[in-house]
Every structure is written in structure tokens, then in C-alpha cells.
N, C-alpha and C. Protein backbone atom coordinates (compact mmCIF):
# COMPACT_ATOMS: atom_id res chain seq x y z
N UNK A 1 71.57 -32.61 -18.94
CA UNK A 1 71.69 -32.62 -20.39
C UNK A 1 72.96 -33.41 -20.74
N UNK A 2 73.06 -34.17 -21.40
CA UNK A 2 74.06 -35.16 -22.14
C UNK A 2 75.00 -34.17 -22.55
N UNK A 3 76.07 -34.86 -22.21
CA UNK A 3 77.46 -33.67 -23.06
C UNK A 3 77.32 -33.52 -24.19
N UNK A 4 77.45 -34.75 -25.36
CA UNK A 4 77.09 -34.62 -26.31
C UNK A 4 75.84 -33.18 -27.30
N UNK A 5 74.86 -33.62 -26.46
CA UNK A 5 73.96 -32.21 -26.85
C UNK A 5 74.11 -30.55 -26.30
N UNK A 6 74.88 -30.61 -25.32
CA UNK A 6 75.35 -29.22 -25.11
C UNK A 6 76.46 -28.80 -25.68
N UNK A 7 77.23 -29.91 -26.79
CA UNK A 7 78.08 -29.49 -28.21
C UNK A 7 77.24 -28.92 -28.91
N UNK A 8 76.20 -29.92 -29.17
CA UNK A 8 75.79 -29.23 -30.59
C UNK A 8 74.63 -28.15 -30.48
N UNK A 9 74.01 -27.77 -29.46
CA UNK A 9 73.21 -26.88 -29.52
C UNK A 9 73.71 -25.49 -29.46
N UNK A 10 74.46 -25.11 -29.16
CA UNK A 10 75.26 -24.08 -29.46
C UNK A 10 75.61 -23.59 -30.79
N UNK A 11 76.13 -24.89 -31.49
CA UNK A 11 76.24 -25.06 -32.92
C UNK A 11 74.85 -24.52 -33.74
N UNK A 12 74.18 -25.42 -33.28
CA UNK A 12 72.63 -25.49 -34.15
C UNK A 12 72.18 -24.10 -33.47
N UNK A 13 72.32 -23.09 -33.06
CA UNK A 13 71.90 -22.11 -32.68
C UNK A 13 72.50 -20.71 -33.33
N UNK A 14 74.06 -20.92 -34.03
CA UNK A 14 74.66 -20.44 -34.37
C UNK A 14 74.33 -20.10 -36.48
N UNK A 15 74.20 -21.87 -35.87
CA UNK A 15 73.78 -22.17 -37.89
C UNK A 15 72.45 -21.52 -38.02
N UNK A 16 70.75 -21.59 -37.07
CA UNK A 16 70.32 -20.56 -37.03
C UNK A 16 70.37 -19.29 -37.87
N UNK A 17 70.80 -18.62 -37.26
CA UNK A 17 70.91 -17.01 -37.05
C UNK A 17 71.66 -16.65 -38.48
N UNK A 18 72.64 -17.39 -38.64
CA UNK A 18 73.78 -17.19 -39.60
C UNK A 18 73.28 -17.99 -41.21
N UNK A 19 71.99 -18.88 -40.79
CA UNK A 19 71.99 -19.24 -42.29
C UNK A 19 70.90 -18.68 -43.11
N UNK A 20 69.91 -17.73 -42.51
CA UNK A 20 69.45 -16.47 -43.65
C UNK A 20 70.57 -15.75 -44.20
N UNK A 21 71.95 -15.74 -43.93
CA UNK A 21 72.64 -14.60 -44.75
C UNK A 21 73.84 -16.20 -45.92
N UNK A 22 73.19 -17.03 -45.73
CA UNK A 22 73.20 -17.96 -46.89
C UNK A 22 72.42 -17.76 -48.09
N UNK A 23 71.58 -17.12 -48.00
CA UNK A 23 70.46 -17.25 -48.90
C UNK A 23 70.03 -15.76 -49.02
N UNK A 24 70.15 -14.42 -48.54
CA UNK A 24 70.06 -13.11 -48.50
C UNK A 24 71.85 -12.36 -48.12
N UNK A 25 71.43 -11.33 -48.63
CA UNK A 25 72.59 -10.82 -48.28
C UNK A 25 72.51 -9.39 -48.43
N UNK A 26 73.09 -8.15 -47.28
CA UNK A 26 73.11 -7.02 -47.89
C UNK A 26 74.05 -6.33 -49.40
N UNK A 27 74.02 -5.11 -49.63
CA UNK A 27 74.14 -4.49 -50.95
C UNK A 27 74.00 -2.94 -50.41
N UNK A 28 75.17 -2.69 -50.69
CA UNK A 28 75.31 -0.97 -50.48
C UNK A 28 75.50 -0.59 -51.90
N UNK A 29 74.44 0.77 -52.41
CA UNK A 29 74.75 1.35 -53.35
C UNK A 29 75.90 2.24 -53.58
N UNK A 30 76.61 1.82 -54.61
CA UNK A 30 78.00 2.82 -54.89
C UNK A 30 77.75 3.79 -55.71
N UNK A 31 77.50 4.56 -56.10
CA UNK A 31 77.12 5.59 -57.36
C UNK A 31 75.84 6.26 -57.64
N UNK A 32 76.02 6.75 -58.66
CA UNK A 32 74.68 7.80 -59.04
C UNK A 32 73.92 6.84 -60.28
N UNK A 33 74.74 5.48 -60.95
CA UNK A 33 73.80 4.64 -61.89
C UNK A 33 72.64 4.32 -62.01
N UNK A 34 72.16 3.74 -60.80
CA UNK A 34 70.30 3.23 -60.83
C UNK A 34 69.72 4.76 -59.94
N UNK A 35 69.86 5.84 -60.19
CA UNK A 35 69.42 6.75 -60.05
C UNK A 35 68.15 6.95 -60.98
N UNK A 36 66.77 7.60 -60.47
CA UNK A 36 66.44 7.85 -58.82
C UNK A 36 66.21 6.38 -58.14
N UNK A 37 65.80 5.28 -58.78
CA UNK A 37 64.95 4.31 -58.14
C UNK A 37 66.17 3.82 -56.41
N UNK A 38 67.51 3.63 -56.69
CA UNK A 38 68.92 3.34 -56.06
C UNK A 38 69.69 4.68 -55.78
N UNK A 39 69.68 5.34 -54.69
CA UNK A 39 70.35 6.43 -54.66
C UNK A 39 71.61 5.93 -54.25
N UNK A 40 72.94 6.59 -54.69
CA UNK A 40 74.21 6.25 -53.62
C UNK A 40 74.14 6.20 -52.06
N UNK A 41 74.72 5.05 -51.67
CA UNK A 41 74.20 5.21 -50.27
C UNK A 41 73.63 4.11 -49.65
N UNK A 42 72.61 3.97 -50.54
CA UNK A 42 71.18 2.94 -49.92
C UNK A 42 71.46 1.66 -49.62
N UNK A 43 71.19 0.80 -48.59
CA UNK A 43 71.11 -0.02 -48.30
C UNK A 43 70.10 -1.28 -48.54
N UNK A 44 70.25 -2.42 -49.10
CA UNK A 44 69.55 -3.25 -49.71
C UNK A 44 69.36 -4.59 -49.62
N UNK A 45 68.73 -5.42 -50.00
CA UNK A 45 69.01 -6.88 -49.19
C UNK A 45 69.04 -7.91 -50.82
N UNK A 46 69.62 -8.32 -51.33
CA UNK A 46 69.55 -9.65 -52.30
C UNK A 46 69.45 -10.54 -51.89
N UNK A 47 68.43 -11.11 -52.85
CA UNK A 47 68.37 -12.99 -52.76
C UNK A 47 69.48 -13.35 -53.69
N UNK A 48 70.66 -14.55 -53.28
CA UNK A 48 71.58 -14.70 -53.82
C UNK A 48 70.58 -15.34 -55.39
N UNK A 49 71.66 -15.97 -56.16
CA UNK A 49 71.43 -15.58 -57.04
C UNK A 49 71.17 -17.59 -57.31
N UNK A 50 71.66 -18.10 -56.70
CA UNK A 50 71.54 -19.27 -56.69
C UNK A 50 69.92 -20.23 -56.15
N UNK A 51 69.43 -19.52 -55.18
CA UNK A 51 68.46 -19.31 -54.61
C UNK A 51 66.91 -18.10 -55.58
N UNK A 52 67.70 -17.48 -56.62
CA UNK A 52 66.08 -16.85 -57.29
C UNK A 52 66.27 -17.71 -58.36
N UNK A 53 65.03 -16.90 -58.68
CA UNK A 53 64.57 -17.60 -60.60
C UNK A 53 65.68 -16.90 -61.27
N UNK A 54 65.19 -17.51 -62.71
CA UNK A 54 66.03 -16.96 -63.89
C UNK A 54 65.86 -15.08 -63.69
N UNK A 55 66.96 -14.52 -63.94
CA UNK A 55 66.68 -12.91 -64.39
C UNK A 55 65.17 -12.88 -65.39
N UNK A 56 63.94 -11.86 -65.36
CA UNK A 56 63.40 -11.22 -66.04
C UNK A 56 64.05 -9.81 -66.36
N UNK A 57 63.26 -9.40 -67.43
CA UNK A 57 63.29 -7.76 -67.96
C UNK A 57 62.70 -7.00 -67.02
N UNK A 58 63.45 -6.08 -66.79
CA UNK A 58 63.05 -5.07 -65.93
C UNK A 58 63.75 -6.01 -64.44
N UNK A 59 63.76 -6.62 -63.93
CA UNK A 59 64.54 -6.77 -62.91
C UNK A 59 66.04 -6.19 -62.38
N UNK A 60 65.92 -6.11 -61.39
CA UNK A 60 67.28 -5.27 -60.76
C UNK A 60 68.49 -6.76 -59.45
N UNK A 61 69.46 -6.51 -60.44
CA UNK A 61 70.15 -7.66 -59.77
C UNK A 61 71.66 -6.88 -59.37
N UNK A 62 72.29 -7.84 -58.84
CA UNK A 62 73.71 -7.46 -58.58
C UNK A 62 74.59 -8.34 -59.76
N UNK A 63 75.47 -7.67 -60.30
CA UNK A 63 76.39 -8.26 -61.51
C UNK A 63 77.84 -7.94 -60.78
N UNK A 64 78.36 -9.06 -61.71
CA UNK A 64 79.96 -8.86 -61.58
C UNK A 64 80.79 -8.64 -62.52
N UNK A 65 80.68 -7.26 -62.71
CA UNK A 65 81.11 -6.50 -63.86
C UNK A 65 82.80 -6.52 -64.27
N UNK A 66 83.23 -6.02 -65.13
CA UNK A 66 84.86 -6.04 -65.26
C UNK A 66 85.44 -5.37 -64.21
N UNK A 67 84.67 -4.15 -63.44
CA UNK A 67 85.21 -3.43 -62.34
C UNK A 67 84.59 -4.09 -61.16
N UNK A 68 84.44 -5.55 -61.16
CA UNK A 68 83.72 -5.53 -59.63
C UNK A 68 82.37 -5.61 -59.30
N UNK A 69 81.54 -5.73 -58.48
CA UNK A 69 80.26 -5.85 -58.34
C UNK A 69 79.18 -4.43 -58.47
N UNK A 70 78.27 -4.46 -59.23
CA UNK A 70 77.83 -3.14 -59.61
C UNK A 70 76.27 -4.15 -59.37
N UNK A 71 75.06 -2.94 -59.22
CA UNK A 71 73.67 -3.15 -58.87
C UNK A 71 72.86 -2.66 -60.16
N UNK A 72 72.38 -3.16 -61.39
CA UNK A 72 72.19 -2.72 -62.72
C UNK A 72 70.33 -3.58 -62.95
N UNK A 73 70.21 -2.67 -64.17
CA UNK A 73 68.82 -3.79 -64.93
C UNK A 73 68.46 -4.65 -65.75
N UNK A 74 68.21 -5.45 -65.32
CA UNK A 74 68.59 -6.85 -66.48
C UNK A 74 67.41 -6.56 -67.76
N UNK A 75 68.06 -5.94 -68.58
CA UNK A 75 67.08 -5.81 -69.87
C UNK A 75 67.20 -6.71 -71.16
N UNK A 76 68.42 -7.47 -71.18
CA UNK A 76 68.11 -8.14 -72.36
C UNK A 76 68.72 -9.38 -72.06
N UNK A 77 67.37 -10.63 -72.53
CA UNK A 77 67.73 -11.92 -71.62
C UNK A 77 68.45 -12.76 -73.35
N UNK A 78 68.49 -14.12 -72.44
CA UNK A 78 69.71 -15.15 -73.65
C UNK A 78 68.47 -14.82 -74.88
N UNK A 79 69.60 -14.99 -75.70
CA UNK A 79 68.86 -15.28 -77.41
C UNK A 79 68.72 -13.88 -77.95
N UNK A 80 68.57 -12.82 -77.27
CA UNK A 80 68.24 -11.48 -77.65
C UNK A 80 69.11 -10.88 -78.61
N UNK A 81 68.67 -9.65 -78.86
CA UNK A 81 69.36 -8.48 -79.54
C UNK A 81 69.13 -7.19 -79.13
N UNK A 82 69.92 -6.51 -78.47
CA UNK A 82 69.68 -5.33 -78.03
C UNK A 82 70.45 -4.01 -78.81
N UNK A 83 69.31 -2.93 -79.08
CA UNK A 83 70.07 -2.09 -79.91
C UNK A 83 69.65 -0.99 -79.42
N UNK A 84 70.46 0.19 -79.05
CA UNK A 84 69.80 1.26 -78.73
C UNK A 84 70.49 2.72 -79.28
N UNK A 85 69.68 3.87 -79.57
CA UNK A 85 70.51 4.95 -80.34
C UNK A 85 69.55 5.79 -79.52
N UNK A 86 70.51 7.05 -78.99
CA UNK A 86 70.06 7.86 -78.04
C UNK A 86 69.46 7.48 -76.91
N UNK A 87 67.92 7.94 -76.40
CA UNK A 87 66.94 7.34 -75.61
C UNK A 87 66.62 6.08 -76.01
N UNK A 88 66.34 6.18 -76.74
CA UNK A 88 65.68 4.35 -77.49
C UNK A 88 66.01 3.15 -77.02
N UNK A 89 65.54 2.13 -76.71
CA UNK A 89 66.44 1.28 -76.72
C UNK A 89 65.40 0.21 -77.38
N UNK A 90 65.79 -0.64 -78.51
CA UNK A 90 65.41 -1.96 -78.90
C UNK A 90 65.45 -3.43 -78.50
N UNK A 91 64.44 -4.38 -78.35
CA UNK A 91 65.21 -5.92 -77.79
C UNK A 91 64.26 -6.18 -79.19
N UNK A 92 64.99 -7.19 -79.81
CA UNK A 92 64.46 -7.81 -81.34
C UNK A 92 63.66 -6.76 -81.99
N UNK A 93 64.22 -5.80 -82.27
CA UNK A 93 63.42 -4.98 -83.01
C UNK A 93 62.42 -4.36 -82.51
N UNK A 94 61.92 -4.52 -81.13
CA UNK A 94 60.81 -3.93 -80.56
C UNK A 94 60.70 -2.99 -79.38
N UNK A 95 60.18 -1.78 -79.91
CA UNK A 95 60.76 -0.67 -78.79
C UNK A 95 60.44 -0.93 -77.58
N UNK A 96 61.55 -0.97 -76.54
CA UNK A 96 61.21 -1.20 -74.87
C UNK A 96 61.06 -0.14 -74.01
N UNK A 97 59.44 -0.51 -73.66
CA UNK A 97 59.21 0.65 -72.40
C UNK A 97 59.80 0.72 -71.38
N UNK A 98 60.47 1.62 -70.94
CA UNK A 98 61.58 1.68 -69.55
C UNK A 98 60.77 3.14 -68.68
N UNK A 99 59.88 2.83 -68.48
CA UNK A 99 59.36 4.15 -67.25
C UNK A 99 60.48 3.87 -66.08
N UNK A 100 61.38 3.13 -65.49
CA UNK A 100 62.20 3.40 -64.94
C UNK A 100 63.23 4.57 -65.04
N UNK A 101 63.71 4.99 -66.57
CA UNK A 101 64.50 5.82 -67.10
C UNK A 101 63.90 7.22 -66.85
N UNK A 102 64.62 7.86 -65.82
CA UNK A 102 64.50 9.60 -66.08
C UNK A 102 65.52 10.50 -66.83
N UNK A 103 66.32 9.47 -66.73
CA UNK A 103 67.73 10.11 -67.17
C UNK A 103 68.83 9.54 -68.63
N UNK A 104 67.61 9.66 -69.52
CA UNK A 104 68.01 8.90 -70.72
C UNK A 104 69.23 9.05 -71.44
N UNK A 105 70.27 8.54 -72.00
CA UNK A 105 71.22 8.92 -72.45
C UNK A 105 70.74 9.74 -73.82
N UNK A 106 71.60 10.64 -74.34
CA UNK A 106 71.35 11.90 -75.13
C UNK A 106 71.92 11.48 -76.99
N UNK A 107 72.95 10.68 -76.78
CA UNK A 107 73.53 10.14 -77.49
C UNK A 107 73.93 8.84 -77.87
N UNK A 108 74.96 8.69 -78.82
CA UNK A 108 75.71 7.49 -79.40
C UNK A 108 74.49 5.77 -79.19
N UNK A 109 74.96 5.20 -80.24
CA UNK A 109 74.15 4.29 -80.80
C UNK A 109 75.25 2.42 -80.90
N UNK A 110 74.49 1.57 -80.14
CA UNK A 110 74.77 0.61 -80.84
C UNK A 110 73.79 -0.43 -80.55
N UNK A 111 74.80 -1.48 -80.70
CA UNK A 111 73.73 -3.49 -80.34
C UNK A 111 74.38 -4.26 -79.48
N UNK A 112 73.78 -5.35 -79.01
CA UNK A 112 74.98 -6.21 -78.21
C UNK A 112 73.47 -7.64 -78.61
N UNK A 113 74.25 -8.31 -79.09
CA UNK A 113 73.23 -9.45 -79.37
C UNK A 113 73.79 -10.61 -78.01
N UNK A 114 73.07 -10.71 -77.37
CA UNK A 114 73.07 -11.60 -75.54
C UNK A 114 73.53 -13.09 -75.85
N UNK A 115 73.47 -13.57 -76.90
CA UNK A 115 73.64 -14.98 -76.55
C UNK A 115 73.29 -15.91 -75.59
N UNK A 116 74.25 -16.47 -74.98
CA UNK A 116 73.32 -16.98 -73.66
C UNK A 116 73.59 -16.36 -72.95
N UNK A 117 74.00 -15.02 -72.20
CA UNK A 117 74.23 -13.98 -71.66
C UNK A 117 73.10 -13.14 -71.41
N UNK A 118 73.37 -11.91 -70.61
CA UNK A 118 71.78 -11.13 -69.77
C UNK A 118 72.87 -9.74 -70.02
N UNK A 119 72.28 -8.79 -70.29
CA UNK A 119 72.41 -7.08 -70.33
C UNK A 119 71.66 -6.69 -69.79
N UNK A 120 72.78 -6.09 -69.03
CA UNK A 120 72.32 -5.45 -67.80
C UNK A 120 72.81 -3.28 -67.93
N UNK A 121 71.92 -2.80 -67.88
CA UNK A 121 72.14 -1.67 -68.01
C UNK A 121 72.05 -0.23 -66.73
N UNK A 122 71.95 0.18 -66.45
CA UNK A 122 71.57 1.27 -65.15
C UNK A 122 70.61 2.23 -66.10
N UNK A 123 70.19 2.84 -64.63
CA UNK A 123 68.73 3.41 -65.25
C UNK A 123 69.29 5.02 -65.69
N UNK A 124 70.28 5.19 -64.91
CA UNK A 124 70.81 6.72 -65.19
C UNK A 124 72.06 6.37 -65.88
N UNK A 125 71.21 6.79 -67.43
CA UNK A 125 72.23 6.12 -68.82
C UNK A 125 73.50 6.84 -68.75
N UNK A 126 73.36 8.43 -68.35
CA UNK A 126 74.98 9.47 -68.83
C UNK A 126 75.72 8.79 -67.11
N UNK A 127 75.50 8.29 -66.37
CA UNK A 127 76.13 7.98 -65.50
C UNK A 127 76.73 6.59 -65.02
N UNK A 128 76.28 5.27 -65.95
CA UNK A 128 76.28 4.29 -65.94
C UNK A 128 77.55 3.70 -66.62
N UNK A 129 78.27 2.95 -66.23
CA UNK A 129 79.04 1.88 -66.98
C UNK A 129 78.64 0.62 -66.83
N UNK A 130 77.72 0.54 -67.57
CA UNK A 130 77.16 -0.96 -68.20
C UNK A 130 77.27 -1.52 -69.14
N UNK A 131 76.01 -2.72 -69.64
CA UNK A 131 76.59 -3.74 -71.08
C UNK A 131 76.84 -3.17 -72.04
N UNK A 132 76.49 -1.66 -72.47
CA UNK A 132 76.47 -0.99 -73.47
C UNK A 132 77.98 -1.35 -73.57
N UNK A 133 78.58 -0.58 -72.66
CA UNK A 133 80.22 -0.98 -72.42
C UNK A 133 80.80 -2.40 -72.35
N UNK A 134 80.16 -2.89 -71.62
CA UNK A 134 80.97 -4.77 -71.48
C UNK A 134 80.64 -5.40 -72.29
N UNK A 135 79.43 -5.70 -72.92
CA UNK A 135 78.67 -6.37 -73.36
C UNK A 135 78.10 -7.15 -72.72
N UNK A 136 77.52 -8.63 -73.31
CA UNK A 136 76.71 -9.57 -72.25
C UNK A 136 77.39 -10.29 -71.31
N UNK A 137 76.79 -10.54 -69.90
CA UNK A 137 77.09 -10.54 -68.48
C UNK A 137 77.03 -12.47 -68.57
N UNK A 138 77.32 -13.40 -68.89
CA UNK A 138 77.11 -14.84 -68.75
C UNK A 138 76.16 -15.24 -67.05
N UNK A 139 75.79 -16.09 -67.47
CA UNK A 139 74.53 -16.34 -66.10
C UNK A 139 75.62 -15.85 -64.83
N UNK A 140 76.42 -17.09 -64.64
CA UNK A 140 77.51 -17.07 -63.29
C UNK A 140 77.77 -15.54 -62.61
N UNK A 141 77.77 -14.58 -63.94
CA UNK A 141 78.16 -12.90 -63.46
C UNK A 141 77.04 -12.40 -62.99
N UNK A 142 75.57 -12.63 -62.59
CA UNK A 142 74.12 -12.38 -61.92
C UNK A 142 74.60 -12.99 -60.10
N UNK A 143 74.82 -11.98 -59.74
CA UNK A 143 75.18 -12.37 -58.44
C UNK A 143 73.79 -13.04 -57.39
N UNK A 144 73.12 -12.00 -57.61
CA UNK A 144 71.51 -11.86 -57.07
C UNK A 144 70.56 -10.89 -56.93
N UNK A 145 69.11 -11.28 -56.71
CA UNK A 145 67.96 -10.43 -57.08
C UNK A 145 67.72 -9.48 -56.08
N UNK A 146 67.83 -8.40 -56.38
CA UNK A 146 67.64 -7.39 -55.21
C UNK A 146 66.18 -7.71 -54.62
N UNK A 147 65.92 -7.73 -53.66
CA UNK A 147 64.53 -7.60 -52.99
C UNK A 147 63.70 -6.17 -52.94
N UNK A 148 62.41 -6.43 -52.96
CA UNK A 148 62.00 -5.15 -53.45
C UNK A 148 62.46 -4.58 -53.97
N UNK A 149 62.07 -4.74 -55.21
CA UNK A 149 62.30 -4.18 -56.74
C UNK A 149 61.68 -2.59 -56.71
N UNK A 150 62.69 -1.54 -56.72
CA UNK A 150 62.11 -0.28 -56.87
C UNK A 150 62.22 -0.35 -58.33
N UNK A 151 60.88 0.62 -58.61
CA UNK A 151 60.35 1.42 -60.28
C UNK A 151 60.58 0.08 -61.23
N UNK A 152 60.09 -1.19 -60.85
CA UNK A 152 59.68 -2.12 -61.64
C UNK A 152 58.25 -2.32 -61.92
């Protein structure tokens, strides 16, 4: 074998193995937020974020929140208006079905109109610090698409 090629096959064997976690990546759940579908704990795989489609509704991505990277639901895409009081929650005026939600928040009311921005919320509302709190997440803060989408 040529010297030359017993450099680089080593290399090219290395790039291999190592370049699915270019394009996937694990995700450990921190918290009780996407409770039940995400328990604390769980282990998960994302497609980076560069590599999926645009966020849909109802999708579950990784964000990069004011505290850091959090695992949330992308419910309200650019152009929107999101308004929600108690359980409820509104996108343009039109009530959104969330069968994901077991754990609806009980209280307090507002809006966050998305701009070109994505709101992202957790499914276990009294336990969540999401957009309700930040407001809208700009594309760049969508880290990536969790794979297998639980309770979508």
C-alpha cells in the first residue's frame, strides 16, 4: 500500500464514524417541562437544525433559551399571534388543539405576536419556562428537530 494512502485511510475512517454526529446529535432531558411526552432523564437524538426543514406546529425542537438550551414545542410560527388565557391557547384568533397538553396551565393570560420568530412553549404549562416568558425565539435560537416526535 502506498504511504500516501495509509495517511489517509485512517483519516477517512475516522471522518466516517464521526460525521453522523455532524448532522444528529444526542439531547438529555433536564426537567419536568415536556412532561409526560419527555420525562427528566430521557435520552434523545436531534437532527441539527441546519440539516431539518423549517419548524412546524406541534413539533418538538431544541431552543436556545435566555437560560441555555431547553427541549420545548414550536407552536407559533413567523407572522403569527399567539394569545393564551388559562388552558386556551390562540394562534390568529383560532383555538389550538394541543392533545399533547395534560398539564394545562390554570391561570394568567397574555400574547406574543412571533414576527419572524417561532414560540416555543413546553407541554407541562405550571412547570415550564417558555415564550410565554421570553417571547419569540429568532430562527438561529432552533437548535434542532428532535427525532421521533413523541404525542405529535
Amino acid at each position: 500500500m502506498p504511504r500516501s494512502t495509509r495517511f489517509w485511510v485512517p483519516i477517512a475512517a475516522v471522518g466516517l464514524v464521526l460525521s453522523p454526529l455532524l448532522v444528529v446529535h444526542p439531547v438529555r432531558i433536564s426537567g419536568r417541562s415536556m412532561e409526560p411526552a419527555l420525562r427528566d432523564g430521557d435520552l434523545r437524538l436531534a437532527l441539527r437544525a441546519w440539516a431539518a426543514a423549517p419548524p412546524r406546529r406541534g413539533e418538538i425542537w431544541v431552543v436556545e433559551g435566555p437560560q441555555g438550551p431547553s427541549v420545548k414545542r414550536v407552536l407559533g410560527l413567523p407572522g403569527e399571534l399567539v394569545s393564551w388565557r388559562g388552558p386556551e391557547v390562540w394562534v390568529d384568533g383560532r383555538p389550538l388543539d394541543e392533545p399533547w397538553v395534560t398539564y394545562p396551565e390554570r391561570s394568567g393570560e397574555g400574547r406574543q405576536a412571533c414576527g419572524n420568530g417561532y414560540l416555543a412553549l413546553g407541554d407541562n404549562r405550571p412547570e415550564s419556562q417558555d415564550g410565554r416568558r421570553w417571547g419569540a425565539l429568532p430562527p438561529q435560537a432552533l437548535r434542532g428537530r428532535l427525532l421521533f416526535q413523541p404525542g405529535s
